[in-house]
C-alpha atoms as a PDB file:
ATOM      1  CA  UNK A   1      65.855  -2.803 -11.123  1.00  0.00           C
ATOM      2  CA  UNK A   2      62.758  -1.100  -9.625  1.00  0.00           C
ATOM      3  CA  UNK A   3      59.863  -3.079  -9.480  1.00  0.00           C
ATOM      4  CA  UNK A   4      56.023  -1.156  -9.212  1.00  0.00           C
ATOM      5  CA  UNK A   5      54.141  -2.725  -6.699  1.00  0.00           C
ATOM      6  CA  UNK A   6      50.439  -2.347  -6.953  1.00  0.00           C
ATOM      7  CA  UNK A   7      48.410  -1.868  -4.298  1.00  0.00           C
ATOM      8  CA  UNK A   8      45.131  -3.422  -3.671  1.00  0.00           C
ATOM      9  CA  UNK A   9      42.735  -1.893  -1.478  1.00  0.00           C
ATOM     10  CA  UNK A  10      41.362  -3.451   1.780  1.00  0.00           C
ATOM     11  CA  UNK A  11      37.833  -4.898   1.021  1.00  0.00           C
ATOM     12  CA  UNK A  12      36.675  -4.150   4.508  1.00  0.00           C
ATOM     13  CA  UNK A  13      37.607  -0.230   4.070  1.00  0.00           C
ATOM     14  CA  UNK A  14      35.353  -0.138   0.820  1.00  0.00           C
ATOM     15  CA  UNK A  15      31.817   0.047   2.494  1.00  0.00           C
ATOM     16  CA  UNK A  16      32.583   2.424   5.001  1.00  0.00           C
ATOM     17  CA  UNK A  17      30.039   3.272   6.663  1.00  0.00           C
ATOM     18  CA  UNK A  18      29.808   7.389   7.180  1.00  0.00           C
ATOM     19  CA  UNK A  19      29.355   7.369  11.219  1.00  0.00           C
ATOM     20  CA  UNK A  20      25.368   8.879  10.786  1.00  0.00           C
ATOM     21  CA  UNK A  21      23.469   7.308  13.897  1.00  0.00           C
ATOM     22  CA  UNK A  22      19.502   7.348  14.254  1.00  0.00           C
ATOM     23  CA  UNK A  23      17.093   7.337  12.035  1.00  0.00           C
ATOM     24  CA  UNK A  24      17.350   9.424   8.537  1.00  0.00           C
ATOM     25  CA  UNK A  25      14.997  10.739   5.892  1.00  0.00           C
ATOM     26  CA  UNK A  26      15.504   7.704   3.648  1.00  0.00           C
ATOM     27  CA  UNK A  27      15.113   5.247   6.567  1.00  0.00           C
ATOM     28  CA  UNK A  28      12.172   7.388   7.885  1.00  0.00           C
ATOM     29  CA  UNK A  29      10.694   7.062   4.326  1.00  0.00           C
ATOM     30  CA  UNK A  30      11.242   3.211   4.224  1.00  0.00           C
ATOM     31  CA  UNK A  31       9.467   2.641   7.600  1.00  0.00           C
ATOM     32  CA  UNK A  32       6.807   4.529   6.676  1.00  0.00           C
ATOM     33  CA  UNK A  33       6.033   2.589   3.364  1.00  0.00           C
ATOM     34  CA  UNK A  34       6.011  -0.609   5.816  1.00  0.00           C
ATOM     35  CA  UNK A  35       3.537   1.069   8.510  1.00  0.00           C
ATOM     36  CA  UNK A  36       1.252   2.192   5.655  1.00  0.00           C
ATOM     37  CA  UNK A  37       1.307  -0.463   3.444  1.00  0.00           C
ATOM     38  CA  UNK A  38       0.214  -2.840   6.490  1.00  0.00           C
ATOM     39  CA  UNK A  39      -2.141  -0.213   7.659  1.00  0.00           C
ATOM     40  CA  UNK A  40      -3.578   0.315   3.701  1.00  0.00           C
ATOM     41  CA  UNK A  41      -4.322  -3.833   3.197  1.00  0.00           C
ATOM     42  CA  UNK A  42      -6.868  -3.254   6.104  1.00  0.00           C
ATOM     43  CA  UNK A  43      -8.215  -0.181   5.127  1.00  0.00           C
ATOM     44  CA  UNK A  44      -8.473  -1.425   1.452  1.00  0.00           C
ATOM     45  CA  UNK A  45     -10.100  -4.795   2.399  1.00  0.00           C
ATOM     46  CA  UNK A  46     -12.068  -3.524   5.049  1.00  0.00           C
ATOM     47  CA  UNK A  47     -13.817  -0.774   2.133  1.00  0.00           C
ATOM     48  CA  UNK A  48     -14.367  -3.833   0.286  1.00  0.00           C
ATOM     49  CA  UNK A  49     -15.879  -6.133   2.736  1.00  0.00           C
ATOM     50  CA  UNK A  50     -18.398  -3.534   3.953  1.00  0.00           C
ATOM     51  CA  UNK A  51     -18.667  -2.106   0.240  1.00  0.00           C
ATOM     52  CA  UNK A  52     -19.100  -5.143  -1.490  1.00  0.00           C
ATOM     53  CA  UNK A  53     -19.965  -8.245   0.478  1.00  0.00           C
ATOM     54  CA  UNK A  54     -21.881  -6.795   3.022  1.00  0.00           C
ATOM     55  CA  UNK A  55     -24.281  -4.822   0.535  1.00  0.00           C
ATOM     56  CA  UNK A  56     -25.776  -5.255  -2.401  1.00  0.00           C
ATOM     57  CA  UNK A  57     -22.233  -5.677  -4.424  1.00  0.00           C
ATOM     58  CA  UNK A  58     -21.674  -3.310  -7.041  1.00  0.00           C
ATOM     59  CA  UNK A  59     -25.119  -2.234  -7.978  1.00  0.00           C
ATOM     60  CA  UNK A  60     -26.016  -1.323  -4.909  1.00  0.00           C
ATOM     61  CA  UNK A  61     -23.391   1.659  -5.135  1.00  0.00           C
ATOM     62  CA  UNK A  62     -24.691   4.755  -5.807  1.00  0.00           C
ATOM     63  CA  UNK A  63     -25.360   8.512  -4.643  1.00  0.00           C
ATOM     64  CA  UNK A  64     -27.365   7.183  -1.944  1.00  0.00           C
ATOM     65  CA  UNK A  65     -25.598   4.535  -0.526  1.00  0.00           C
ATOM     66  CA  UNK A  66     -22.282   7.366  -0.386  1.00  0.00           C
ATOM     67  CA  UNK A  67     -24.553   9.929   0.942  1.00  0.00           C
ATOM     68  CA  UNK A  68     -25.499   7.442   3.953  1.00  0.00           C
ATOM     69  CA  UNK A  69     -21.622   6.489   4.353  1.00  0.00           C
ATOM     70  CA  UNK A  70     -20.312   9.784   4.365  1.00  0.00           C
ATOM     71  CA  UNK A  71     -22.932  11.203   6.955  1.00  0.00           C
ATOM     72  CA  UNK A  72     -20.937   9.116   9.778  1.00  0.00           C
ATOM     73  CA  UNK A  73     -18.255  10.426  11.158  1.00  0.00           C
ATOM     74  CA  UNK A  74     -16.463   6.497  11.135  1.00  0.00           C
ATOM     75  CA  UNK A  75     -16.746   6.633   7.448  1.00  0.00           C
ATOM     76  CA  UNK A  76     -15.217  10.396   6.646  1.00  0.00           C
ATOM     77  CA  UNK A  77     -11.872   9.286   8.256  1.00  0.00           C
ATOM     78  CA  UNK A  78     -12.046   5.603   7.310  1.00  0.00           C
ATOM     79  CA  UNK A  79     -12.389   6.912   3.732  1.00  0.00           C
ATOM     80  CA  UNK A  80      -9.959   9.926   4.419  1.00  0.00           C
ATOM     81  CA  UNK A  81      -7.179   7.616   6.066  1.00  0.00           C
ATOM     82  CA  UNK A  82      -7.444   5.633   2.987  1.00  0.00           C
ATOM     83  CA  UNK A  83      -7.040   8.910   0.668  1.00  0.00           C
ATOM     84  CA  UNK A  84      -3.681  10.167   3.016  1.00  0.00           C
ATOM     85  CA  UNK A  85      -1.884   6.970   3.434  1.00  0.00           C
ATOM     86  CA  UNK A  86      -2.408   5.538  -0.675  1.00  0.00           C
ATOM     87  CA  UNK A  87      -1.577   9.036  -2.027  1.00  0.00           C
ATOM     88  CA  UNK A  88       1.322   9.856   0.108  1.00  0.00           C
ATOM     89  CA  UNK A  89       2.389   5.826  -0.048  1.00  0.00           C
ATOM     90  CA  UNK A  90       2.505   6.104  -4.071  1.00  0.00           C
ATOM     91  CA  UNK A  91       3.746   9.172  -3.935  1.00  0.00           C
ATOM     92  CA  UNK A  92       6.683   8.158  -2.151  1.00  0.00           C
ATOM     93  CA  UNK A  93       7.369   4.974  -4.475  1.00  0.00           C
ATOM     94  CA  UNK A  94       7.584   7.305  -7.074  1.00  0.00           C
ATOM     95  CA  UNK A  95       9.877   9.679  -5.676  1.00  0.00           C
ATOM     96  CA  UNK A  96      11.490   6.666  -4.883  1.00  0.00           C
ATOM     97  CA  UNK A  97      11.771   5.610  -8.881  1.00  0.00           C
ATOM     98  CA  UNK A  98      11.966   9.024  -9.868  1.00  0.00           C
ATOM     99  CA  UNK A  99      15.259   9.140  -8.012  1.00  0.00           C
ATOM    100  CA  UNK A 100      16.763   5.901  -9.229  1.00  0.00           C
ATOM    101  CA  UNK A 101      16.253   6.668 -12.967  1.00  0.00           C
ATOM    102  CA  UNK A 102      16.305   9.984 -13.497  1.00  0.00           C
ATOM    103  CA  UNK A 103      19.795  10.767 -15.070  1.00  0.00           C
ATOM    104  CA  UNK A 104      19.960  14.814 -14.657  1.00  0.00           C
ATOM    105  CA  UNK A 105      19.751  17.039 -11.262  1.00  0.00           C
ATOM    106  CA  UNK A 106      17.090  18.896 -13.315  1.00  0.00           C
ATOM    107  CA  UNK A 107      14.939  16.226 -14.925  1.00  0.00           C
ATOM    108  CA  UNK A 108      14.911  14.913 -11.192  1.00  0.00           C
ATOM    109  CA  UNK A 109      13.719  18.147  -9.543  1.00  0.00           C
ATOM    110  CA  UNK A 110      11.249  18.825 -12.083  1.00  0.00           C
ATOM    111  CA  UNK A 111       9.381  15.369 -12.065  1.00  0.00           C
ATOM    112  CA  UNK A 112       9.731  15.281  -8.159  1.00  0.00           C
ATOM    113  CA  UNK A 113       7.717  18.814  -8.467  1.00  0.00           C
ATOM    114  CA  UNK A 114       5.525  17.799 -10.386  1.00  0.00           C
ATOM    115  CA  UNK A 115       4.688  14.678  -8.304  1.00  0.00           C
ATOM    116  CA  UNK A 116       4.427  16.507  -5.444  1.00  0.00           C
ATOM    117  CA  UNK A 117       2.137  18.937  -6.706  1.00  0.00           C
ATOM    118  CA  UNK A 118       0.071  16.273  -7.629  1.00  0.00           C
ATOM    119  CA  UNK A 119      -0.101  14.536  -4.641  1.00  0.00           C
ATOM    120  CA  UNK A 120      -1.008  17.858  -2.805  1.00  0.00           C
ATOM    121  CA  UNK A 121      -3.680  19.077  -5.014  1.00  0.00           C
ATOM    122  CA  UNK A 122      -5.410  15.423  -4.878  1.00  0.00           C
ATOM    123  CA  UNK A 123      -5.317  15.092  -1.154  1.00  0.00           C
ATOM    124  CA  UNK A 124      -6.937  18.980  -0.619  1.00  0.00           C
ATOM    125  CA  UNK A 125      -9.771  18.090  -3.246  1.00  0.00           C
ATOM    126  CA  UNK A 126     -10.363  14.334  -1.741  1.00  0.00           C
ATOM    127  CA  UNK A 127     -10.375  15.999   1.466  1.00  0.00           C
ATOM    128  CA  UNK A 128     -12.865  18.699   0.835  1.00  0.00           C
ATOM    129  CA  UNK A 129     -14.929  16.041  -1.157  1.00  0.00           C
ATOM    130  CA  UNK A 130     -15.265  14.071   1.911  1.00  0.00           C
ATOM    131  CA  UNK A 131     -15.809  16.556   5.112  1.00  0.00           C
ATOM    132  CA  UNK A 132     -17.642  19.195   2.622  1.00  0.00           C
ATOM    133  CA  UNK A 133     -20.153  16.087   0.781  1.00  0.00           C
ATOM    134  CA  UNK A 134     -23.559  17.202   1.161  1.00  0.00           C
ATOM    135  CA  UNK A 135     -25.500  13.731   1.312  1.00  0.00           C
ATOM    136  CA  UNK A 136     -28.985  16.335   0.967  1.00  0.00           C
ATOM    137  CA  UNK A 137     -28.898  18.186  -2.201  1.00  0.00           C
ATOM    138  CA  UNK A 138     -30.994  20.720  -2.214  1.00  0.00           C
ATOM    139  CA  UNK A 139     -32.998  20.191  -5.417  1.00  0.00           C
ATOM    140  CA  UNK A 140     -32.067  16.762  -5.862  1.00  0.00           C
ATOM    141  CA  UNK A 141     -34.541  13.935  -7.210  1.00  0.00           C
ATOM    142  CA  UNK A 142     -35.852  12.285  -3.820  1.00  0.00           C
ATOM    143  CA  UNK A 143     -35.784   8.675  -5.255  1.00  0.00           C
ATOM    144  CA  UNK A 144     -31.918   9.128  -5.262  1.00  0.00           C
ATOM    145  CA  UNK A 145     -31.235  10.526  -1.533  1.00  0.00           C
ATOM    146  CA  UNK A 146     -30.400   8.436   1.282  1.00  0.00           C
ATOM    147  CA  UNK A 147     -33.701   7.290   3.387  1.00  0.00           C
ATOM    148  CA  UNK A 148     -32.485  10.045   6.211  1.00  0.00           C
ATOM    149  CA  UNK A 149     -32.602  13.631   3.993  1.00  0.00           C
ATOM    150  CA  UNK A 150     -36.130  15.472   4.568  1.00  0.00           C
ATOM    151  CA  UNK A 151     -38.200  14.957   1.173  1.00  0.00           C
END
């Protein structure tokens, strides 16, 4: 009489882990979404604080009030870390969806192109936006200008 054993398999060989040491692209991605979400909440509130509170709120917003932010130096990269880290933090969140629910190689590599395309073109433009703003119009109705362009 033969009897079939079955084997089953040792629960501590099932998570193996693969012997990779240091720090990979996935863990490299994860730390960054911690540094620049931290880095973002003080950016973000910081924009609103000095946008919001310490102005005239809302209405006191306009071409102006940009025109005499942007002309400092503080503001351009303030306003430009801001653009970097949000754009390249979503963008990673949804690479990071993108990869968990996209069924097919292709359907993957095609969003993830087109995400990244996006991310790129929006971070040239809101770059050049900021370092190429001219607060001085030339041509421009005075009443609208910051106090500091020559009338």
């Amino acid at each position: 009489m033969s009897t079939s054993t079955t084997s089953i398999p040792d629960p501590s060989t099932r998570y193996r882990r693969t012997g990779q040491r240091g720090l990979n692209a996935e863990m490299l991605s994860w730390m960054f979404m911690r540094g620049s979400g931290a880095l973002l909440v003080i950016l973000v509130f910081g924009h609103l604080f000095v946008n919001l509170w310490l102005g005239d709120g809302v209405k006191g917003i306009d071409f102006a009030f940009v025109g005499g932010k942007w002309s400092s130096p503080f503001w351009q990269v303030w306003d430009l870390l801001m653009l970097w880290l949000g754009l390249i933090h979503g963008g990673n969140g949804v690479r990071t969806i993108i990869n968990d629910y996209a069924r097919g190689d292709r359907t993957r590599m095609v969003l993830k192109a087109l995400l990244y395309f996006a991310v790129v073109v929006t971070i040239v433009l809101g770059t050049l936006v900021i370092f190429t703003f001219d607060p001085c119009p030339v041509g421009a109705e005075p009443s609208l200008l910051p106090s500091f362009c020559e009338g």
